[in-house]
N, C-alpha and C. Protein backbone atom coordinates (compact mmCIF):
# COMPACT_ATOMS: atom_id res chain seq x y z
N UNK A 1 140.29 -45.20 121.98
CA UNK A 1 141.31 -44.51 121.20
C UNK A 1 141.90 -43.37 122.04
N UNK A 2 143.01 -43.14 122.11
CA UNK A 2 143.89 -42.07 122.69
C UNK A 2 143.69 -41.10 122.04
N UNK A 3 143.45 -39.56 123.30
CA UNK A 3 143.12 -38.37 122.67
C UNK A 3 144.40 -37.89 121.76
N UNK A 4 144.32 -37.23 121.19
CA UNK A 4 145.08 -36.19 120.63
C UNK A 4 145.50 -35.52 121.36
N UNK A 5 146.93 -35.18 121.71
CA UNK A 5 147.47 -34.02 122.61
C UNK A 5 147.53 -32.52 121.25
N UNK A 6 147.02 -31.75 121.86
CA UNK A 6 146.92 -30.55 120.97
C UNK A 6 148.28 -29.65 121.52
N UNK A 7 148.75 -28.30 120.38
CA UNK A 7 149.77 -27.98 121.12
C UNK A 7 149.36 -26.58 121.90
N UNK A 8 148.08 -26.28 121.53
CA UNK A 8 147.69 -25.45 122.71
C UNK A 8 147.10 -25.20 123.44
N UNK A 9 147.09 -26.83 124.36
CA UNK A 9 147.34 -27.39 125.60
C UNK A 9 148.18 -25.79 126.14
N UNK A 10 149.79 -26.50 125.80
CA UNK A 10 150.90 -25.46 126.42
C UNK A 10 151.15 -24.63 125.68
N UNK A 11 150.28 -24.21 124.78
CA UNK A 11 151.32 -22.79 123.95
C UNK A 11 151.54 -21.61 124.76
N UNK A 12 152.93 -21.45 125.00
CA UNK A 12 153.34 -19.64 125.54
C UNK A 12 152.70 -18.72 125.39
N UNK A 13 152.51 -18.60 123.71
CA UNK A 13 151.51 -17.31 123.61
C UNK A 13 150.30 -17.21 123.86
N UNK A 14 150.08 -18.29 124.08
CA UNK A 14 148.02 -18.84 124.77
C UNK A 14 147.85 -17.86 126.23
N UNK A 15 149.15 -18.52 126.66
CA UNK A 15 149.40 -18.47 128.09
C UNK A 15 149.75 -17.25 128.54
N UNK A 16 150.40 -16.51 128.15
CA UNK A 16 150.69 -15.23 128.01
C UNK A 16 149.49 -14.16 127.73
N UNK A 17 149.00 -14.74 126.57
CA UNK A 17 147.93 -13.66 126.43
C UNK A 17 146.97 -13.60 127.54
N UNK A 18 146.62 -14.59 128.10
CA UNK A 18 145.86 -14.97 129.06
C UNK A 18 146.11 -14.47 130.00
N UNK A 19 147.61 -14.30 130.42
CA UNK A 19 147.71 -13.81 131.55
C UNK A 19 147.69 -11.62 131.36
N UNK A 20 147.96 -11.86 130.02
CA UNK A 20 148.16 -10.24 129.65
C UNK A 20 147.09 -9.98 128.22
N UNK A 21 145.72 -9.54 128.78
CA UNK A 21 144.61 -9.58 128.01
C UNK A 21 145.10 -8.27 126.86
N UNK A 22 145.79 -7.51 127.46
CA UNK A 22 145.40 -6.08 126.50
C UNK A 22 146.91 -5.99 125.89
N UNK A 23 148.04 -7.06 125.85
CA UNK A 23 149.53 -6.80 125.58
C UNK A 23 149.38 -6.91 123.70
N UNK A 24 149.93 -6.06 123.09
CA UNK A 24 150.29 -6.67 121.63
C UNK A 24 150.48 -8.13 121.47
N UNK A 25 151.36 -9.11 122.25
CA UNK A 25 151.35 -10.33 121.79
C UNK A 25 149.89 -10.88 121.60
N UNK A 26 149.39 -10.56 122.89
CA UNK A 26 147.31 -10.88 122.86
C UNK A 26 146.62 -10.81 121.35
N UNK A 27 146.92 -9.50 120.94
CA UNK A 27 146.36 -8.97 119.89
C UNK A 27 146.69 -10.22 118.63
N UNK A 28 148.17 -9.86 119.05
CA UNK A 28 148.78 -11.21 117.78
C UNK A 28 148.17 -12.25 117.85
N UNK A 29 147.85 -13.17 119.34
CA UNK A 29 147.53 -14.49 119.16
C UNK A 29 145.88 -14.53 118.52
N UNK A 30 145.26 -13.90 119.50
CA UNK A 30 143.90 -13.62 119.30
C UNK A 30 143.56 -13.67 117.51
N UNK A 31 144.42 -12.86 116.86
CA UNK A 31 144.41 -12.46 115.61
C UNK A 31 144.50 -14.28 114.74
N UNK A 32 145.81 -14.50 115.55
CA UNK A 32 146.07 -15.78 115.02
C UNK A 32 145.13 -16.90 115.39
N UNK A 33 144.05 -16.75 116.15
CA UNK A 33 143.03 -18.05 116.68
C UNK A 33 141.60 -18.01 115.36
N UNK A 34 141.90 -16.62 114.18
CA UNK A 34 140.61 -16.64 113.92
C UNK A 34 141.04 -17.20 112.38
N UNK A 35 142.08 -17.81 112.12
CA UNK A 35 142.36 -19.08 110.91
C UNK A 35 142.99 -19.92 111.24
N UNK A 36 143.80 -20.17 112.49
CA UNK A 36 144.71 -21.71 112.96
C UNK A 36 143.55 -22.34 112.18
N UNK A 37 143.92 -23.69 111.96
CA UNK A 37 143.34 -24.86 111.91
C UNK A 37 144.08 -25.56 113.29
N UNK A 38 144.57 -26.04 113.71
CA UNK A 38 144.85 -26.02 114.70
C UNK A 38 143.88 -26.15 115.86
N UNK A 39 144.05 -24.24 116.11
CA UNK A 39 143.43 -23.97 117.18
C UNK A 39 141.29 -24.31 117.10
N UNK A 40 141.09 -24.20 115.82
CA UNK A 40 139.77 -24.40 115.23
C UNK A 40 139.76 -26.05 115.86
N UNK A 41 140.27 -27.10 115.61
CA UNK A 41 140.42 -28.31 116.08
C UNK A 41 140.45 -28.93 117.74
N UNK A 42 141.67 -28.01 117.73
CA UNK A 42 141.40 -27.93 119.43
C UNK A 42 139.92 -27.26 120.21
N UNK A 43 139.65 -26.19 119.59
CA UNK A 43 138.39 -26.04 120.33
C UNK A 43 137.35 -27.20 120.30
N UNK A 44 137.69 -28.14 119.04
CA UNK A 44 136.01 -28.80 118.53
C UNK A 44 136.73 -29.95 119.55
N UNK A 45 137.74 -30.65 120.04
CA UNK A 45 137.77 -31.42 120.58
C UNK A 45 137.41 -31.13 122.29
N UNK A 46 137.73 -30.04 122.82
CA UNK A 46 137.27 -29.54 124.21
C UNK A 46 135.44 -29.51 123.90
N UNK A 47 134.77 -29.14 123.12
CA UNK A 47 133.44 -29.18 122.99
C UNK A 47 133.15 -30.28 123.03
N UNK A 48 133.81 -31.57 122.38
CA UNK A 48 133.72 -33.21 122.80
C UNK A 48 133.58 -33.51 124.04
N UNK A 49 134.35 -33.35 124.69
CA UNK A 49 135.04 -33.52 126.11
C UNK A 49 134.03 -33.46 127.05
């Protein structure tokens, strides 16, 4: 079966925060990783992997 492409693989603000640990957007995403479903999904599939 073909994986699932998740979208934050490439998300900007992933990528961004990453590159800018302490920027307000950080804060935002970070904030936003602790109810995505989503991002909750994507992690459990990299723990597959």
């Amino acid at each position: 079966m073909a994986e699932k492409k998740h979208m934050c693989d490439s998300c900007p603000l992933r990528r961004y925060s990453e590159r800018h640990p302490g920027s307000i957007i950080s804060k935002i995403w970070h904030w936003h990783t602790g109810w995505c479903p989503g991002w909750k999904a994507y992690q459990k599939s990299l723990a597959e992997r």
